[in-house]
Every structure is written in C-alpha cells, then in structure tokens.
Protein backbone atom coordinates (compact mmCIF):
# COMPACT_ATOMS: atom_id res chain seq x y z
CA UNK A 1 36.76 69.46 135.87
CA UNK A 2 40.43 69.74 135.59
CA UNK A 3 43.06 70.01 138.17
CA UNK A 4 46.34 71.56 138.43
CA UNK A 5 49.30 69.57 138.22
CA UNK A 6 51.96 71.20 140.54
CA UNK A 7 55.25 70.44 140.03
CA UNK A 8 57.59 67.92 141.96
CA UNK A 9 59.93 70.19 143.07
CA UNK A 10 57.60 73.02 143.29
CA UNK A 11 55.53 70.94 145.64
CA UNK A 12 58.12 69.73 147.35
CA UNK A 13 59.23 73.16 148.44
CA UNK A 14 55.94 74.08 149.17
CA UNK A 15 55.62 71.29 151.79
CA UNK A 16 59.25 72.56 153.13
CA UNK A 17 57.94 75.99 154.03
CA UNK A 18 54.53 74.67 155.40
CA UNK A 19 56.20 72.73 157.63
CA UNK A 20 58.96 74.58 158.89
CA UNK A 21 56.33 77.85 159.66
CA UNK A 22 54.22 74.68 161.45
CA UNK A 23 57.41 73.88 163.63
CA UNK A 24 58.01 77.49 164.13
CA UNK A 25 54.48 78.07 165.27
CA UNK A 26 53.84 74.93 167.95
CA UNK A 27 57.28 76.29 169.03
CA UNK A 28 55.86 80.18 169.54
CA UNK A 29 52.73 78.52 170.47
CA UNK A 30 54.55 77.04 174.13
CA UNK A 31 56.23 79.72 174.87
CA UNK A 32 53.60 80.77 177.94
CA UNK A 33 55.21 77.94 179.45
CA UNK A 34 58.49 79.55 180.47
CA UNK A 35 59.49 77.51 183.67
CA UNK A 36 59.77 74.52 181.30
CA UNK A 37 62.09 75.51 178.81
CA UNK A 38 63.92 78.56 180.66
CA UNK A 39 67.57 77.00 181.82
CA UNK A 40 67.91 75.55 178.23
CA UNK A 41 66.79 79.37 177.02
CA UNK A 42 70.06 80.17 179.42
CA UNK A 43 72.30 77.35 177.96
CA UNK A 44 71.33 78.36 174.55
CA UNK A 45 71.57 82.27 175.09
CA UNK A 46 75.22 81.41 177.01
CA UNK A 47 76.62 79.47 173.86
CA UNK A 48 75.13 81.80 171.39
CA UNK A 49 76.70 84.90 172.77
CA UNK A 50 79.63 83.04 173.55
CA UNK A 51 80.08 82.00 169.71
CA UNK A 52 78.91 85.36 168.52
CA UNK A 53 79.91 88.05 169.95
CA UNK A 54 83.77 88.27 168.43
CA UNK A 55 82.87 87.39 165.27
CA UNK A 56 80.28 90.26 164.71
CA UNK A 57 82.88 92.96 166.09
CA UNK A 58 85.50 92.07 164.00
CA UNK A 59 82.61 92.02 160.89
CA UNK A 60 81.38 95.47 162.06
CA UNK A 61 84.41 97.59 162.65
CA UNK A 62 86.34 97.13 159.41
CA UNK A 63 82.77 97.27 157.76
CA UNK A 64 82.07 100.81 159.27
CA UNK A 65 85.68 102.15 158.71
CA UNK A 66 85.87 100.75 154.89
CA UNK A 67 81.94 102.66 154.57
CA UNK A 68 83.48 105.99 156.31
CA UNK A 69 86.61 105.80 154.05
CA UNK A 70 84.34 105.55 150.49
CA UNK A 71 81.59 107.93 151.70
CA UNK A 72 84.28 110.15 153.06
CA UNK A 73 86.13 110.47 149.75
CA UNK A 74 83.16 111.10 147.71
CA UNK A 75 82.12 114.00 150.35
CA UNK A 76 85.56 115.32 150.22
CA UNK A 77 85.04 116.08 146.85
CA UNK A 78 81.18 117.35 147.02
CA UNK A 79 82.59 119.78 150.16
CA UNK A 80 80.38 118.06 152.82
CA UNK A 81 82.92 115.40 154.28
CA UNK A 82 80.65 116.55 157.67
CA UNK A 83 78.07 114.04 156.86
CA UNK A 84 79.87 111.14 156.27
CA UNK A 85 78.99 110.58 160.57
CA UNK A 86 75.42 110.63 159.33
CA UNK A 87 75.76 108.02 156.65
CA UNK A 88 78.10 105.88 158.12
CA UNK A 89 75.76 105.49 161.39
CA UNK A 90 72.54 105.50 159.07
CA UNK A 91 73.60 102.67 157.04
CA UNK A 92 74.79 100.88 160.38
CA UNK A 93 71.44 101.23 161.81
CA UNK A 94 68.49 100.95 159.08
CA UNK A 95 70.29 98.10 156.95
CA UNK A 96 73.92 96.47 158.08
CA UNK A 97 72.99 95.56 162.53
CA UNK A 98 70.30 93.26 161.55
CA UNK A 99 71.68 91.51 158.72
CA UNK A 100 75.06 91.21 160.33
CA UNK A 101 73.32 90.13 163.66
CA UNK A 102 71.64 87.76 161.35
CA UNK A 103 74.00 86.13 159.08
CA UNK A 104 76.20 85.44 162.58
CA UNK A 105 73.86 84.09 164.32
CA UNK A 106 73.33 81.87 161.51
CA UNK A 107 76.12 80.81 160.68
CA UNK A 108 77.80 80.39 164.09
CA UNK A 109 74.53 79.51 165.77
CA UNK A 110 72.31 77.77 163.72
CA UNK A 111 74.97 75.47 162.53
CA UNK A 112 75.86 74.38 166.16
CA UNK A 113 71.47 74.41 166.59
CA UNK A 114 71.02 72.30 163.24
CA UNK A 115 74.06 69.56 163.98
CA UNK A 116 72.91 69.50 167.72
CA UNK A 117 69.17 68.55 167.06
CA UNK A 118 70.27 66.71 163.97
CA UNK A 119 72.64 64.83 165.68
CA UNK A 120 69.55 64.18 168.40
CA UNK A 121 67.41 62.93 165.84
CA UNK A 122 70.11 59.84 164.19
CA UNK A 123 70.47 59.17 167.93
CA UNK A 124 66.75 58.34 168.41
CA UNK A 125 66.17 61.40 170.58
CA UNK A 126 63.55 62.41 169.08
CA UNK A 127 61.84 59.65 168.96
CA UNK A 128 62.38 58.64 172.97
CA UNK A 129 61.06 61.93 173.69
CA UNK A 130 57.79 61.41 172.04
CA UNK A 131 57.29 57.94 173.34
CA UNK A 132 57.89 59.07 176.97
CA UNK A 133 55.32 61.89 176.16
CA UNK A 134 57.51 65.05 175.76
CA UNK A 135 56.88 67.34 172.56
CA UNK A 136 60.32 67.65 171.19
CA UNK A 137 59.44 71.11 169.50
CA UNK A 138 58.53 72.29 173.08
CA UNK A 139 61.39 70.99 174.41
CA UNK A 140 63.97 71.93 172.09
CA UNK A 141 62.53 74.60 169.65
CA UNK A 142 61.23 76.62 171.55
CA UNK A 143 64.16 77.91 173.96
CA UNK A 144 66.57 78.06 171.07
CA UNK A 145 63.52 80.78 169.28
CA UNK A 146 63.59 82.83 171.78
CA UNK A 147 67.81 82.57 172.64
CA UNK A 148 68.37 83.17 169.17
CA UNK A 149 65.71 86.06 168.43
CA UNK A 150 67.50 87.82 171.92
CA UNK A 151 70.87 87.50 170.77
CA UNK A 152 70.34 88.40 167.66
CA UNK A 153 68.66 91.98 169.06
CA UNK A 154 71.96 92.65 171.32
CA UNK A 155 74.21 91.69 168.31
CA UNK A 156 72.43 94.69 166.71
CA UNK A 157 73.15 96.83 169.14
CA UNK A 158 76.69 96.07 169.27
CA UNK A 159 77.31 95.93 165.56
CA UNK A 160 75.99 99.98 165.71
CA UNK A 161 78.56 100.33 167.88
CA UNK A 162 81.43 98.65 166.44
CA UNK A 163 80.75 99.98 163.33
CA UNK A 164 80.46 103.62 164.57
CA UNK A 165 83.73 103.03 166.41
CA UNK A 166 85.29 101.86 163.65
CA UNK A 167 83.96 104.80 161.19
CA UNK A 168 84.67 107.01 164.15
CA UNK A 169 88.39 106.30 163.33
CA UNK A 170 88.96 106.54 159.75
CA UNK A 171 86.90 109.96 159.51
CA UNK A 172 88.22 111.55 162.49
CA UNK A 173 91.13 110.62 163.14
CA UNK A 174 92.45 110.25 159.76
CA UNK A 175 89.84 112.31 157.35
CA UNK A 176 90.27 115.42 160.34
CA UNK A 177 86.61 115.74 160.87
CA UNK A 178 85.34 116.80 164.33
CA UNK A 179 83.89 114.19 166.48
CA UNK A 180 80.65 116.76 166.71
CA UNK A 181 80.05 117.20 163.00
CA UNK A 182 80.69 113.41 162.83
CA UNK A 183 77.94 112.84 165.30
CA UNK A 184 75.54 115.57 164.55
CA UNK A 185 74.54 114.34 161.43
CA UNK A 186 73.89 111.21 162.32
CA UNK A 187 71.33 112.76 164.94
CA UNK A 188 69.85 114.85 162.69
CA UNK A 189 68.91 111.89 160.12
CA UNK A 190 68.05 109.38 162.04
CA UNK A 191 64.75 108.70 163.73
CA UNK A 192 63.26 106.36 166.89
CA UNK A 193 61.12 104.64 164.09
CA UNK A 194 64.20 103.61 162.23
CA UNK A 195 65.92 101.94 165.71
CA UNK A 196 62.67 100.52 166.21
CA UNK A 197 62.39 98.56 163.34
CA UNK A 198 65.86 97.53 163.64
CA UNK A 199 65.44 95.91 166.57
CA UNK A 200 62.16 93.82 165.50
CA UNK A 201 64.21 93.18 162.53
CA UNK A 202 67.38 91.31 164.23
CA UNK A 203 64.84 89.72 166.30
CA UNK A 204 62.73 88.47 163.20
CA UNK A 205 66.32 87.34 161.66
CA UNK A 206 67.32 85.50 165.23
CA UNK A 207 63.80 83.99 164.87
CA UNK A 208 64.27 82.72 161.62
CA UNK A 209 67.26 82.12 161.64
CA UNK A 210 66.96 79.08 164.82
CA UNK A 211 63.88 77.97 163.14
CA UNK A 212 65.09 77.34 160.27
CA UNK A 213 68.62 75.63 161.82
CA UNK A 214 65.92 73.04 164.06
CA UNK A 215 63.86 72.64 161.08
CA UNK A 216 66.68 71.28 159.12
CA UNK A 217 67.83 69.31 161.85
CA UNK A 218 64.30 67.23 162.90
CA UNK A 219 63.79 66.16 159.45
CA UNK A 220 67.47 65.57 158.20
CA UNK A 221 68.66 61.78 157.14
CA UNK A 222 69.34 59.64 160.05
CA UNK A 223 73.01 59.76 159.01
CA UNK A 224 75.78 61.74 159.75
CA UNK A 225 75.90 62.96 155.90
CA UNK A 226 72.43 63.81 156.80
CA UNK A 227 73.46 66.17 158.93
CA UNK A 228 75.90 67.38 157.40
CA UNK A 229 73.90 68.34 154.85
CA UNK A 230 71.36 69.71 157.18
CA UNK A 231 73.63 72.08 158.69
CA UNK A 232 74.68 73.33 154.95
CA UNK A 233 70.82 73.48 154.01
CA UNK A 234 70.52 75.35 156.89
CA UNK A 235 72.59 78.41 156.57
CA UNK A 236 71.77 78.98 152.68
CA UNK A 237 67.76 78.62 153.63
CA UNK A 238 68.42 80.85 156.81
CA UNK A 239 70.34 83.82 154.47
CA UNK A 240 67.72 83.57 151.56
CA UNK A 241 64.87 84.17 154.05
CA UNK A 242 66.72 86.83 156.00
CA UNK A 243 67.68 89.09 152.46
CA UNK A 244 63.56 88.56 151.23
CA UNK A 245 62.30 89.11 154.53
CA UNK A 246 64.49 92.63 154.83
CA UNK A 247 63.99 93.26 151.53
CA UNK A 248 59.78 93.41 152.04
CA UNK A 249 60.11 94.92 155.38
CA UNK A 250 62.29 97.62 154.49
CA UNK A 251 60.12 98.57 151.25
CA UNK A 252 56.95 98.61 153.60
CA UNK A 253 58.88 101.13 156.11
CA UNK A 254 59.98 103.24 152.95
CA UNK A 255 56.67 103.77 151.78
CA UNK A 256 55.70 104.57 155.29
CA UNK A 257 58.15 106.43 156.58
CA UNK A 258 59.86 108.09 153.49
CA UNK A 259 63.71 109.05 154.54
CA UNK A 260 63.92 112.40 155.33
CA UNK A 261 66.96 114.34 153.58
C-alpha cells in the first residue's frame, strides 16, 4: 500500500491552520465563563476602540465621497445621477463596513494583540501561567475574541456612516442632488438581510482577525525578531483570511438572496 507524501511546506501550513482554528476554539470554548475574563474583555474593548475609531473615519469618508464622485459622473451621463445615494450606501453596507472594520482592527489591533502576547511569551509568561495552573488561551484569548469581534461590529456601523456622510457631500452638495433622492434609493435597494449579514460579517473579521494576531504571538520565536515577525505574519494572515472568507460568504448570500435591481 502506498502513501501520500505531502509536501514540507504544504504540511507545514496545514499544521498552521489546524492549530490556530484549535486556539480559536478552546478560546470560544471558555467563553461561558465570563466573570473570569470580563475586565480584560473591558481593557481590550477600551484600547481597541481607542486605536480604532479615527483611523476608520478618516478611511470611510474620503472612501464614500471618492465612490459618490465616480458613480455620480457615470449617472450624470446615463440621466439617473438620483441613484448614486443608492449605490454609494449599498456598496458601504454589503461590501466596504466589514472589510474596513476588518483590515483596522487588524492592523491597529491585532498588531498591538500579536506584540503584546508575543512579547508575553519571550518573557516566560506563558509558561508561568501554565505551571501555576492557568490556561493561557482562557486567560488571554479569549477576552481579546470577543473585544475584537465587538469592535469590529460598531466599526461597521460607523464606517456606514462616515461613508454616507462623506458621499452625502460630494453628491449633494456639490453634484446638486436632493438629500431625498439621495436617500431614497438607498432605501429602496437595500434590505434587513443585507445589514444582517454585515454585521455577522465584521464580527467574523474581528474574530479572525484577534485569533489570528494571538496565534502568531503564542508560537512566535522567543526573540524580539520573533515578534517582530509575528506581528508582520500576523496582519498579512489576518487580510488573506478576511478577503477568502468575504469572498465565500458573499457568493453564498448571492445565490441566496439574488440583488434585487
């Protein structure tokens, strides 16, 4: 009988992703216990926000005015410079708020989470946790989950808004469209499905995302180029993940929920 020889690298990669969904699991799989890991959940929610929060306005608002300016040009010339409300705030809501919300929190956050718990592990943190009998996934994993996949869900919500403001500008004020016919057609296109699925997006992403940042951390070189290069692994692992994961989920909603025109 033969076997199949797998690949260094390919294996290697393989045991990468088994073990980060492990971490991410016995993380999840604590998470009953909430008086345990709360006030770091507040810490961590605190200096996420904190770190966030600029950052993804000033991302969203010349992001929604630069999409109002190019959709509103091309519907000047088609006669229907009306909708460019409805895609402006369509696009904000079904693909840009969770990828935004994503690719801040991990870059701002899960750098900060990766060199934090990296730095924790060339310190022998780790390992003093485990010999005086305290899980260090519960312990540290699990709060900054939840944080991040909360933060990440608000950052949504404000990017819609940012961005809306911002497109609110350019096609109003300066492409003379009424504020109701900017509005209205954003109403009439989207749907509660699409917020929906928003939302459990930029909490998937926020999920990820802080996984992905401890992950890299726990298992980095106990050295501070180590952790450097944990916190670099990080972010690139974190943004391939987020663009396949939105990639399958929005393809599954499609099929489900065709757009309606």
């Amino acid at each position: 009988m033969t076997t199949v020889q797998i690949p260094v690298r390919l294996r290697g990669a393989l045991v990468e992703v088994g073990t980060l969904f492990v971490i991410m699991l016995e993380g999840l799989r604590f998470s009953w216990n909430v008086r345990r890991w709360f006030w770091e959940f507040v810490e961590q929610c605190w200096f996420l926000a904190r770190v966030t929060s600029v950052p993804v306005i000033l991302v969203a608002l010349p992001l929604g005015a630069t999409v109002a300016l190019q959709v509103g040009q091309l519907a000047e010339q088609l006669g229907a410079q009306s909708a460019t409300g409805g895609a402006v705030i369509v696009g904000l809501v079904r693909q840009v708020a969770p990828i935004a919300a994503a690719l801040i929190i991990a870059g701002a956050g899960g750098s900060a989470m990766a060199a934090d718990v990296g730095a924790r592990r060339i310190r022998d943190e780790l390992a003093a946790m485990e010999v005086m009998g305290v899980n260090p996934v519960h312990r540290l994993v699990t709060p900054r989950l939840w944080a991040a996949s909360l933060v990440s869900t608000l950052l949504a919500s404000l990017v819609i808004i940012a961005g809306a403001l911002g497109g609110f500008v350019f096609n109003v004020l300066l492409q003379e469209v009424t504020p109701g016919a900017y509005f209205d057609g954003a109403v009439s296109l989207l749907r509660m499905s699409d917020m929906i699925v928003t939302l459990f997006k930029a909490w998937l992403f926020g999920l990820v995302s802080a996984g992905v940042a401890c992950h890299m951390g726990m298992n980095c070189a106990t050295s501070p180029v180590g952790v450097g290069r944990a916190v670099n692994q990080a972010i690139v692992v974190a943004f391939l993940l987020v663009f396949v994961l939105n990639y399958v989920i929005t393809t599954v909603y499609f099929l489900a929920y065709p757009p309606v025109i």
